[in-house]
Protein backbone atom coordinates (compact mmCIF):
# COMPACT_ATOMS: atom_id res chain seq x y z
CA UNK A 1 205.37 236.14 149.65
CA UNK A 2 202.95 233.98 152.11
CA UNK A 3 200.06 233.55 150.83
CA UNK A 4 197.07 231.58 153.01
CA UNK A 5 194.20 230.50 151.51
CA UNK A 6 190.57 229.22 153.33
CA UNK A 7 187.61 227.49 152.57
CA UNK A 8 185.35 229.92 154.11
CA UNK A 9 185.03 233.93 153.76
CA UNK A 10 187.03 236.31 156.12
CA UNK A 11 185.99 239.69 155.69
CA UNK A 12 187.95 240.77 159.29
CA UNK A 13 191.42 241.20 157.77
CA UNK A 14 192.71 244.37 156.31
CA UNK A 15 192.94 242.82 152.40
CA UNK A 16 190.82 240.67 151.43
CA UNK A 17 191.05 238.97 148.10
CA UNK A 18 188.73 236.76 146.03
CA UNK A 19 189.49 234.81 143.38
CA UNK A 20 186.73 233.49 140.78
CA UNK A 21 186.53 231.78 138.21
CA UNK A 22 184.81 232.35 134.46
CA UNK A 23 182.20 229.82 135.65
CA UNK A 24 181.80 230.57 138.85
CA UNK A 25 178.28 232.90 139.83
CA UNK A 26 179.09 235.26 142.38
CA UNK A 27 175.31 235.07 143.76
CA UNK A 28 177.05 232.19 145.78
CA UNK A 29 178.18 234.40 148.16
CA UNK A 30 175.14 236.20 149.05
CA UNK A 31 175.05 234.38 152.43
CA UNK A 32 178.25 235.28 153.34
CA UNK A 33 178.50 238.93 152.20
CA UNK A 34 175.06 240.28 150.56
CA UNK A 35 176.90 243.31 150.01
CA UNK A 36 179.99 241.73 147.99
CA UNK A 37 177.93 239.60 145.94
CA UNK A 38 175.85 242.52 144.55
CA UNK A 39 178.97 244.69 143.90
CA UNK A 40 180.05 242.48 142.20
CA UNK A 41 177.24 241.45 140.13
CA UNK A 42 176.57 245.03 139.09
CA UNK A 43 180.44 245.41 138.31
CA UNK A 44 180.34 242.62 135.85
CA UNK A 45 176.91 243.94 134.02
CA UNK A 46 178.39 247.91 133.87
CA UNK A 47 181.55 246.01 132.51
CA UNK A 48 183.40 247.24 135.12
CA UNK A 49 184.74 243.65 135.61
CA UNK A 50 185.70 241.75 132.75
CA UNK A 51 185.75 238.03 134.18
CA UNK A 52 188.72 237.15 131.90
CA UNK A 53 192.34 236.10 133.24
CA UNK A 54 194.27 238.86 135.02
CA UNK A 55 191.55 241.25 135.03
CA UNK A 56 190.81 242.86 138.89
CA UNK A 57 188.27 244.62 140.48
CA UNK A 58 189.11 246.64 143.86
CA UNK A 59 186.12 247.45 146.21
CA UNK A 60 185.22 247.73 149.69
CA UNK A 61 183.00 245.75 152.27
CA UNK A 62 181.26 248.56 154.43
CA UNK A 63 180.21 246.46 158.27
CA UNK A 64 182.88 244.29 158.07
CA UNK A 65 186.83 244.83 159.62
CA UNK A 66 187.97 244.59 156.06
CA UNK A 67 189.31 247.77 154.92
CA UNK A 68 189.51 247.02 150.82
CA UNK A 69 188.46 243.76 148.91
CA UNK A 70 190.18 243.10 145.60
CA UNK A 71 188.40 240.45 143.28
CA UNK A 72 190.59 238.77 141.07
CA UNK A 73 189.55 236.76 137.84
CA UNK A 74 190.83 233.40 137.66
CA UNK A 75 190.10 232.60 134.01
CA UNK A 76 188.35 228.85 133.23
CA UNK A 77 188.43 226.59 136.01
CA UNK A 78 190.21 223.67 133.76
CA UNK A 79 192.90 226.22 133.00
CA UNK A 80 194.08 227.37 136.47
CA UNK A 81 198.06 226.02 137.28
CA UNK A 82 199.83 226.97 139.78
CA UNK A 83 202.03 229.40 137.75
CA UNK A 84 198.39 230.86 136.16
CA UNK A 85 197.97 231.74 139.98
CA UNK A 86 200.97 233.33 140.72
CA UNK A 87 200.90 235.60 137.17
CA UNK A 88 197.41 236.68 138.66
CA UNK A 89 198.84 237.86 142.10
């Protein structure tokens, strides 16, 4: 498996997946993806996406290329290894 990471958003491949972290507000990527950010938001309040280790939430990103999204919860920040990362893949 390859995987390829970025410090910046692209929503023109066919999968794109997010990983965040407990801590992390998703509000921060309002001025990337309005669209995402509120999804995502709104999954978390219905409990549709518990932000705990392992847990996942698939969606899509209507205007972009992207035909699904997958958001992945990364657990605490201060716990994340690199075998933490590949468990949650």
């Amino acid at each position: 498996m390859h995987i390829h990471t970025d410090d910046f958003l692209d929503t023109k491949k066919d999968l794109f997946v997010l990983g965040l972290f407990e801590e992390d507000d998703p509000a921060m990527y309002e001025s990337v993806n309005a669209f995402l950010a509120k999804e995502i938001q709104e999954a978390i309040g219905l409990g549709l996406f518990l932000r705990m280790f392992g847990e996942s939430y698939p969606t899509k990103i209507p205007g972009t290329g992207c035909q699904r999204a997958l958001v992945l919860s990364l657990g605490k920040k201060e716990e994340i290894t690199v075998e933490r990362l590949r468990r949650v893949m």
